[in-house]
C-alpha atoms as a PDB file:
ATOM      1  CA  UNK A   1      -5.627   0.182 -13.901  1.00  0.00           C
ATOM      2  CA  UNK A   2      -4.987  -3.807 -13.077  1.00  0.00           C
ATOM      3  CA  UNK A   3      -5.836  -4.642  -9.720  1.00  0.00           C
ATOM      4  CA  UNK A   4      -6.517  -8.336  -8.055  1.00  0.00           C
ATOM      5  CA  UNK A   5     -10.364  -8.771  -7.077  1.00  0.00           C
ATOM      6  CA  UNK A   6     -10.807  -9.386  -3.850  1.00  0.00           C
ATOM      7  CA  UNK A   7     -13.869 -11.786  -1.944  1.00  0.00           C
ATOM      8  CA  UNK A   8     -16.065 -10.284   0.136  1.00  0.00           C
ATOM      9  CA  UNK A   9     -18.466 -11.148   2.844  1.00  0.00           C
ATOM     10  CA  UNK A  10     -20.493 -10.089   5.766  1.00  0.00           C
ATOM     11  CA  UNK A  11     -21.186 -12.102   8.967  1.00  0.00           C
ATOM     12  CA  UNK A  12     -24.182 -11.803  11.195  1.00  0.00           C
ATOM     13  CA  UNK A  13     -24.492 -12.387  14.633  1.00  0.00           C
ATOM     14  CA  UNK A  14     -27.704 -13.459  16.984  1.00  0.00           C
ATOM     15  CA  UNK A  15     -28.793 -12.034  20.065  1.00  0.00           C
ATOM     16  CA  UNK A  16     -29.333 -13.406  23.503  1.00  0.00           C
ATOM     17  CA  UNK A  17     -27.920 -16.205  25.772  1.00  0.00           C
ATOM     18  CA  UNK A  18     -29.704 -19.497  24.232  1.00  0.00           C
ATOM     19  CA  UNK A  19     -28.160 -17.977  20.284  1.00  0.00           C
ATOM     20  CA  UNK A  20     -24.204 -16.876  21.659  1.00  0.00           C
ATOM     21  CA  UNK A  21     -22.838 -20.080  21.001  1.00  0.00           C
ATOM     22  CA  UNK A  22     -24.262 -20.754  17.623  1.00  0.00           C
ATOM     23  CA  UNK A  23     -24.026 -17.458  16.887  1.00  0.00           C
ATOM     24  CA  UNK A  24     -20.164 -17.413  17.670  1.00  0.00           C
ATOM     25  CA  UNK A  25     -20.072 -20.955  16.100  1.00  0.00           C
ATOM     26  CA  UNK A  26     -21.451 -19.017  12.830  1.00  0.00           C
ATOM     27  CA  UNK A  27     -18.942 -16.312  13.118  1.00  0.00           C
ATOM     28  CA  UNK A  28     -15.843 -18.847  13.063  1.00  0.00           C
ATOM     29  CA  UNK A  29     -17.220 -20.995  10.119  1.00  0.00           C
ATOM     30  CA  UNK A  30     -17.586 -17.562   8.065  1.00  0.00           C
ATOM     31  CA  UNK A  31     -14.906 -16.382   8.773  1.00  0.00           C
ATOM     32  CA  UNK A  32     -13.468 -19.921   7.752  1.00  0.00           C
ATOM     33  CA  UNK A  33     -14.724 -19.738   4.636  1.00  0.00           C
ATOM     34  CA  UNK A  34     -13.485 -16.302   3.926  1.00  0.00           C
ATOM     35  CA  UNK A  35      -9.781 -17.450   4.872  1.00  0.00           C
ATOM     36  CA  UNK A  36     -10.335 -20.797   2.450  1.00  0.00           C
ATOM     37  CA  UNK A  37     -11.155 -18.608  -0.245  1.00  0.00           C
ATOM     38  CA  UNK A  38      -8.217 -16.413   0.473  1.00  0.00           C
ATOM     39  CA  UNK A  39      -5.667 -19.164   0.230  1.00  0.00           C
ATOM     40  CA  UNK A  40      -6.814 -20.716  -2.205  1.00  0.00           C
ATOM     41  CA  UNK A  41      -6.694 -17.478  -4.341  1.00  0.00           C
ATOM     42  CA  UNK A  42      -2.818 -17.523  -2.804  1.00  0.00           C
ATOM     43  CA  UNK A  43      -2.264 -21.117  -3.068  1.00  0.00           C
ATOM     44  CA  UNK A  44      -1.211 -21.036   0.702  1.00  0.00           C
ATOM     45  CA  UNK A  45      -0.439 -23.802   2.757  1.00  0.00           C
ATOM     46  CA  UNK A  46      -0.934 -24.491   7.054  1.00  0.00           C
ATOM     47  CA  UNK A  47       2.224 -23.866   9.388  1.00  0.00           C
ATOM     48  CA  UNK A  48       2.440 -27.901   9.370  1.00  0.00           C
ATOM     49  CA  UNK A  49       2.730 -28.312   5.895  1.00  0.00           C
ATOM     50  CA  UNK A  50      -0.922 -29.695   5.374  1.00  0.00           C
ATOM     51  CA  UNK A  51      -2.606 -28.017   2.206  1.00  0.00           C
ATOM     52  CA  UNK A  52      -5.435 -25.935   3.632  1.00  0.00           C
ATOM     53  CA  UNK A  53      -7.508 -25.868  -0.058  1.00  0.00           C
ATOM     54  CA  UNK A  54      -5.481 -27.156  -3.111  1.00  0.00           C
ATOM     55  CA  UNK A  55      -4.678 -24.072  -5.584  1.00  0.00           C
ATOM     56  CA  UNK A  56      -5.848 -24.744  -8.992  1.00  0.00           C
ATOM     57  CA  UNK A  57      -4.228 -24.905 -11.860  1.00  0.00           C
ATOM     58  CA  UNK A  58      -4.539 -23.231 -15.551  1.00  0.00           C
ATOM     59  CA  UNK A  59      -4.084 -26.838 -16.449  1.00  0.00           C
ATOM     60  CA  UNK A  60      -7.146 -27.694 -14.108  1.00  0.00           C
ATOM     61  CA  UNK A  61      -9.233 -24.542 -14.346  1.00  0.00           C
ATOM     62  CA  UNK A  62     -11.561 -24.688 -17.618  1.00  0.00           C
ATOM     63  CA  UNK A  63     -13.301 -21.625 -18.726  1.00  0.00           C
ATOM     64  CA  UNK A  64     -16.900 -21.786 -19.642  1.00  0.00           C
ATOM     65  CA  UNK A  65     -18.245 -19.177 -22.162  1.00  0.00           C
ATOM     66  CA  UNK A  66     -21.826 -18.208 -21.337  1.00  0.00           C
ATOM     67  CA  UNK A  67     -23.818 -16.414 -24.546  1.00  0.00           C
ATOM     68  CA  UNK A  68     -25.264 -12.909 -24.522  1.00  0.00           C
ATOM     69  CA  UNK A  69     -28.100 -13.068 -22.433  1.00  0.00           C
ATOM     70  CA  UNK A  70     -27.852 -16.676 -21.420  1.00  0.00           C
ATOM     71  CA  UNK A  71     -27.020 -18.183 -17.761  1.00  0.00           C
ATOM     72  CA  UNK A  72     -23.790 -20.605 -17.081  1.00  0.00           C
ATOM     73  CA  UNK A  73     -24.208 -23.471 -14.681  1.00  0.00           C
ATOM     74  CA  UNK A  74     -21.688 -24.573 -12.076  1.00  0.00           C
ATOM     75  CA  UNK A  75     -22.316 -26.920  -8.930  1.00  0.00           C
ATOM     76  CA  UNK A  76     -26.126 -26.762  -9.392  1.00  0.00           C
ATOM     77  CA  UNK A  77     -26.307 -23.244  -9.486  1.00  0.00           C
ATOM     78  CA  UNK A  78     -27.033 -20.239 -12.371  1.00  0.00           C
ATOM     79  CA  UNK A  79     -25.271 -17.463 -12.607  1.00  0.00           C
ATOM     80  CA  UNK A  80     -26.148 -14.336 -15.182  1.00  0.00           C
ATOM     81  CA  UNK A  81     -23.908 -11.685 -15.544  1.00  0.00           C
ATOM     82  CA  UNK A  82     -24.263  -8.525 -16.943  1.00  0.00           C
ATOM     83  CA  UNK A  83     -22.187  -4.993 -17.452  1.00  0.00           C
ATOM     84  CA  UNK A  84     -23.355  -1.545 -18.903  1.00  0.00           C
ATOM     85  CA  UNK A  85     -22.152   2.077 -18.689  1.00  0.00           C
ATOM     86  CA  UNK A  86     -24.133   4.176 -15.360  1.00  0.00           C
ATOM     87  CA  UNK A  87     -23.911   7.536 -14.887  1.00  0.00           C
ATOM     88  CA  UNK A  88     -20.582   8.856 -12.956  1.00  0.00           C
ATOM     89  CA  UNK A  89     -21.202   8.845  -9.182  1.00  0.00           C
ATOM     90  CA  UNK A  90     -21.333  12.574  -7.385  1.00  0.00           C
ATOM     91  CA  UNK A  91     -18.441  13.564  -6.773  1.00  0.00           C
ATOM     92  CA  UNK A  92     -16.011  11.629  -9.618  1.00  0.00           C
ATOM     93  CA  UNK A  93     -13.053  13.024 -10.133  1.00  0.00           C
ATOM     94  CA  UNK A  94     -12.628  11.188 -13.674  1.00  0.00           C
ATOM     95  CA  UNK A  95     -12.877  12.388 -17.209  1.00  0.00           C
ATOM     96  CA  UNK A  96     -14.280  11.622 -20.124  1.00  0.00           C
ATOM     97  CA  UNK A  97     -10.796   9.288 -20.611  1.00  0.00           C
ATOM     98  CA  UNK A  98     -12.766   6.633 -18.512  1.00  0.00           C
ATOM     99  CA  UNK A  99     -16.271   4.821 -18.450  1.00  0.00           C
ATOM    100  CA  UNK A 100     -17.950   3.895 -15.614  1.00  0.00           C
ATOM    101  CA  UNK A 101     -19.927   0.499 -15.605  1.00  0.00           C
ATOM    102  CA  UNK A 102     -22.723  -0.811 -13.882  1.00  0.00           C
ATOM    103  CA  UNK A 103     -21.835  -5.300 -12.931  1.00  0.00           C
ATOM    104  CA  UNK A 104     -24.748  -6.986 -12.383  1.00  0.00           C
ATOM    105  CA  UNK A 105     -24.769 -10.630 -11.055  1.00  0.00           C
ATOM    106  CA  UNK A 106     -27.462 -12.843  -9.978  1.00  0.00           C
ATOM    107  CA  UNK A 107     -27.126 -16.515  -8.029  1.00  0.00           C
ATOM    108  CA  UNK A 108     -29.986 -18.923  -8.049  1.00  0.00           C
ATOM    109  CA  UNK A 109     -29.702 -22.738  -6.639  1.00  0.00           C
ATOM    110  CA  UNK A 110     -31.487 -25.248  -8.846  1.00  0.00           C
ATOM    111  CA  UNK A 111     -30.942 -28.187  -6.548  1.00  0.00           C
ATOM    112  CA  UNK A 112     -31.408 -28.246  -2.867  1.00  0.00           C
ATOM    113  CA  UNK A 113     -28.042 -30.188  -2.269  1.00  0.00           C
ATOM    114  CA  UNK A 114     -26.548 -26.962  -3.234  1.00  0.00           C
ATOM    115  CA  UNK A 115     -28.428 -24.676  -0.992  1.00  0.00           C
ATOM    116  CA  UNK A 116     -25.375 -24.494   1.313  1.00  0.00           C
ATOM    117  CA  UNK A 117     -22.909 -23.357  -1.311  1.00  0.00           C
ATOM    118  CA  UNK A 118     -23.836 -19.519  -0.102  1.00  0.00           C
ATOM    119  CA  UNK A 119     -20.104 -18.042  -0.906  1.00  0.00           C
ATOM    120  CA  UNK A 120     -19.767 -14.672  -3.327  1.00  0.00           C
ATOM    121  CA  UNK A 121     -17.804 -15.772  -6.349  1.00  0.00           C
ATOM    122  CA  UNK A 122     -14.582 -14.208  -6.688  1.00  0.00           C
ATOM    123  CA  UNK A 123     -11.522 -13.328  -9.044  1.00  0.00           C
ATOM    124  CA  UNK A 124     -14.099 -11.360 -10.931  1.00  0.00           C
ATOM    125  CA  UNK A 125     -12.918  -9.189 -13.447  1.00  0.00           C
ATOM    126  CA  UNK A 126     -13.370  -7.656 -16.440  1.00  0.00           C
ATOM    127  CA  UNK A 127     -11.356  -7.671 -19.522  1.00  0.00           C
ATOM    128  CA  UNK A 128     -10.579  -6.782 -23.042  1.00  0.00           C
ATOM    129  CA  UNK A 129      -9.818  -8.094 -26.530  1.00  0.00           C
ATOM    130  CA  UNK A 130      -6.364  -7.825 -25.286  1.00  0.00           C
ATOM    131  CA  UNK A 131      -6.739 -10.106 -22.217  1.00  0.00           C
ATOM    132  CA  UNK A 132      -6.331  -6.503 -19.657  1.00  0.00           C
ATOM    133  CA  UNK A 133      -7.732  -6.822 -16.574  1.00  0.00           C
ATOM    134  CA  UNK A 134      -9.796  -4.345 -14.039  1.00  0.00           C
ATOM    135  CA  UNK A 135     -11.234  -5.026 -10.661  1.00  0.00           C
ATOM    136  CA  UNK A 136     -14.846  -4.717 -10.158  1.00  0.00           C
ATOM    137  CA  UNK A 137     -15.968  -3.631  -6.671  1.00  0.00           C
ATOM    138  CA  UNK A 138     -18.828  -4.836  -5.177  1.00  0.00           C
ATOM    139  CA  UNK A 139     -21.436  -2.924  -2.924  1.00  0.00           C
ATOM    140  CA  UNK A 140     -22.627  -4.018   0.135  1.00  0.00           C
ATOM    141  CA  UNK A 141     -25.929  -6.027   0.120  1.00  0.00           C
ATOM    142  CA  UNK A 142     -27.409  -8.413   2.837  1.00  0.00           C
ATOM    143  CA  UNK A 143     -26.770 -12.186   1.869  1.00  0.00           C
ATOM    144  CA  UNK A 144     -27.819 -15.094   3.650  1.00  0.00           C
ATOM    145  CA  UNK A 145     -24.522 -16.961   5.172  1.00  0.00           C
ATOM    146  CA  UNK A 146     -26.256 -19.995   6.015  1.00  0.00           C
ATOM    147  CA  UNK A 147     -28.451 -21.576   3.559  1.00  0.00           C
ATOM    148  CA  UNK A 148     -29.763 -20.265  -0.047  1.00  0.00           C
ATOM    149  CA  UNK A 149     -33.457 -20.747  -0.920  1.00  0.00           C
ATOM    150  CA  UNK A 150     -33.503 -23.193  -4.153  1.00  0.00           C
ATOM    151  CA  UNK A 151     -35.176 -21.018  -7.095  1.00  0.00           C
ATOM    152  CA  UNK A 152     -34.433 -17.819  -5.400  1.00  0.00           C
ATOM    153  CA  UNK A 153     -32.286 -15.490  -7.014  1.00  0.00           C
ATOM    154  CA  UNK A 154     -30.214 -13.268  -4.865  1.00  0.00           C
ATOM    155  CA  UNK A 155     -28.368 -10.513  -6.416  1.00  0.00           C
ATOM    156  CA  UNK A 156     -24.817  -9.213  -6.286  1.00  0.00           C
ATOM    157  CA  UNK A 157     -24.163  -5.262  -7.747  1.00  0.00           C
ATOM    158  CA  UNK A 158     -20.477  -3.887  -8.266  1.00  0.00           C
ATOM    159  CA  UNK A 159     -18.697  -0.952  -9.952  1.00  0.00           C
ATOM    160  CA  UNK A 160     -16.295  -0.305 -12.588  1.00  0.00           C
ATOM    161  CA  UNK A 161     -14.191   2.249 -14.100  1.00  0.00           C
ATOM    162  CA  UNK A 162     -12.703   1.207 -17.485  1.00  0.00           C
ATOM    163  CA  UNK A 163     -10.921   3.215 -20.166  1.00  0.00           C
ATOM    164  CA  UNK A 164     -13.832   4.422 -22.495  1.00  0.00           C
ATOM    165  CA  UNK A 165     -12.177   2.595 -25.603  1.00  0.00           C
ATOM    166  CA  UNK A 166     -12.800  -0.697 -24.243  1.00  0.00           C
ATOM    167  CA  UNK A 167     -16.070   0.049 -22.285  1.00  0.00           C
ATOM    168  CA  UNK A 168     -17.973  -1.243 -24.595  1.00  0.00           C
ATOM    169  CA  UNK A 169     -15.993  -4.413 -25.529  1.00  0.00           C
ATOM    170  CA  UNK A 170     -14.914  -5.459 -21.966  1.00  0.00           C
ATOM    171  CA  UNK A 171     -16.206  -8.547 -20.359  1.00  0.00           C
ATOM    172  CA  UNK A 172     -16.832 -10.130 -17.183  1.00  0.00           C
ATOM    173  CA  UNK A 173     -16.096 -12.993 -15.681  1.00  0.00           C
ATOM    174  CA  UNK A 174     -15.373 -14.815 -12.025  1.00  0.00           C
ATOM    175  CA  UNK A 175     -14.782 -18.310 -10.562  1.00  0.00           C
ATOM    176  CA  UNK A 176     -18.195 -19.446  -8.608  1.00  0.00           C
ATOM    177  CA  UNK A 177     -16.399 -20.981  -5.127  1.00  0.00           C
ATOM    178  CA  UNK A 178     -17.416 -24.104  -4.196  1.00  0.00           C
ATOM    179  CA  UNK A 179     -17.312 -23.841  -0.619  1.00  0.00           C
ATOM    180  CA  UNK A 180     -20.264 -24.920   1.576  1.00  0.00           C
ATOM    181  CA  UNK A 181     -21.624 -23.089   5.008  1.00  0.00           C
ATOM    182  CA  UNK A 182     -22.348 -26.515   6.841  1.00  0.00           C
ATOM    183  CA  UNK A 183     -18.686 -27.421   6.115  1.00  0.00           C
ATOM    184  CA  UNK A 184     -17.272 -28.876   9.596  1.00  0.00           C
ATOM    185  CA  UNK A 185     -14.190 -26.309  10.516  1.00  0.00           C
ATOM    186  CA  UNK A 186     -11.990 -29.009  11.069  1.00  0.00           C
ATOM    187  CA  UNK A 187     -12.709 -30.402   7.671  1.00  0.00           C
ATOM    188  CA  UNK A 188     -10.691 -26.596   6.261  1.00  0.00           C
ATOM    189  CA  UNK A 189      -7.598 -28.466   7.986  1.00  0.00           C
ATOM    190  CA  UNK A 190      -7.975 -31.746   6.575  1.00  0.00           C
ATOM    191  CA  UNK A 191      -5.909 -32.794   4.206  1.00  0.00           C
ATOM    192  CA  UNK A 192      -7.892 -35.815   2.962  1.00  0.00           C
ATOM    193  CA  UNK A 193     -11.065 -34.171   3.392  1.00  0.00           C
ATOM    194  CA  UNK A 194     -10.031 -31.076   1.004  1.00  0.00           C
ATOM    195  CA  UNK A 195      -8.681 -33.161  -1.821  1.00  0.00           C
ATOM    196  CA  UNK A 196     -12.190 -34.986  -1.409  1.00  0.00           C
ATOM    197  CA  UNK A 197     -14.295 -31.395  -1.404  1.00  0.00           C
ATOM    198  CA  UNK A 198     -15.359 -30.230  -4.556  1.00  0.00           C
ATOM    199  CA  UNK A 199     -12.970 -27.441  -6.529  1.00  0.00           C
ATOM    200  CA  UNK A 200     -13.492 -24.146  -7.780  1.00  0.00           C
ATOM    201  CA  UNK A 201     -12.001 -25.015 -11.367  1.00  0.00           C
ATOM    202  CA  UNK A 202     -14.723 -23.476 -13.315  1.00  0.00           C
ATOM    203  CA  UNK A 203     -14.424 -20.049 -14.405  1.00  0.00           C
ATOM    204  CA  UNK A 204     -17.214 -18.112 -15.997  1.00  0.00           C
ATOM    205  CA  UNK A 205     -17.307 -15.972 -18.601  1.00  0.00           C
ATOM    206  CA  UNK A 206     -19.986 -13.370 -20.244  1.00  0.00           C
ATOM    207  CA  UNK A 207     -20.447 -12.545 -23.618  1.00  0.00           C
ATOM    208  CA  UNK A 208     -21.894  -9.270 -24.146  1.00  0.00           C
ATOM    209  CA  UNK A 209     -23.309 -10.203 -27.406  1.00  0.00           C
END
């Protein structure tokens, strides 16, 4: 039951002629962002050979343990996580052989120079004593794509199934992105500019006691 987590996001558009082209302008720096998180997750590079987002390292990444209960800190911004077993949805086809659990995640800005950091964390995943990994799936849920209020926490809610053994052991964690709404588009192609942006080399992760 491995899988790769996946980042997800939802884009909203304005109505009416004065709004189309900042509405449009919106829609191609989301959709930016979604692609810079992408390849960076793959490491990728542009057609001309410029590096689009530097991948990063194991030997760059450093994990941060957060304590039952606690929240973790990472570009001016706490993040709680927390996991427990929910009732089987209508409909499950599973056994008893699996658990399902309940991911809860909340965002708040501390600092208003990192209101525009409004990107969903990613590579989040749960895992056991043994270092396994499952994918956690996250539900829909209105986010702003703009600009976070500072002190406001905004949460994200996802599912898991997990073999029952390890429900109660596994553990969650994710890497917060760095990447900022009011980011200039042509910046995402910049070579200079990327290795100057700040890097998703923090990874979280959740005790759950």
């Amino acid at each position: 039951m491995r899988a790769r987590d996946g980042v997800r996001g939802r884009a909203r558009a304005g109505g009416g002629r004065r709004s189309a082209k900042g509405s449009r302008n919106r829609k191609i720096l989301i959709a930016a962002g979604a692609v810079v998180v992408s390849l960076l997750a793959m490491g990728a590079q542009t057609v001309d050979g410029y590096l689009f987002y530097e991948k990063v390292s194991a030997e760059q990444t450093k994990e941060v343990v957060v304590a039952a209960g606690q929240a973790g800190n990472v570009h001016n911004i706490e993040w709680t996580a927390a996991v427990a077993p929910m009732k089987a949805p209508a409909g499950s086809k599973h056994g008893p052989e699996v658990t399902w659990l309940q991911v809860n995640i909340t965002k708040k800005v501390v600092d208003e120079a990192s209101a525009t950091m409004t990107a969903m964390p990613y590579d989040i995943r749960l895992s056991d004593r043994a270092d396994r990994t499952w994918t956690v799936e996250l539900k829909d849920g209105e986010r702003p794509t703009d600009r976070l209020v500072v002190g406001k926490t905004y949460k994200i809610e996802g599912l898991a199934i997990v073999p029952t053994p390890v429900a109660n052991e596994v553990e969650i964690s994710f890497r917060p992105s760095a990447y900022r709404s009011d980011t200039p588009v042509d910046d995402l192609f910049d070579r200079e500019a990327m290795e100057k942006a700040e890097k998703d080399d923090t990874v979280l992760r959740f005790r759950r006691r």
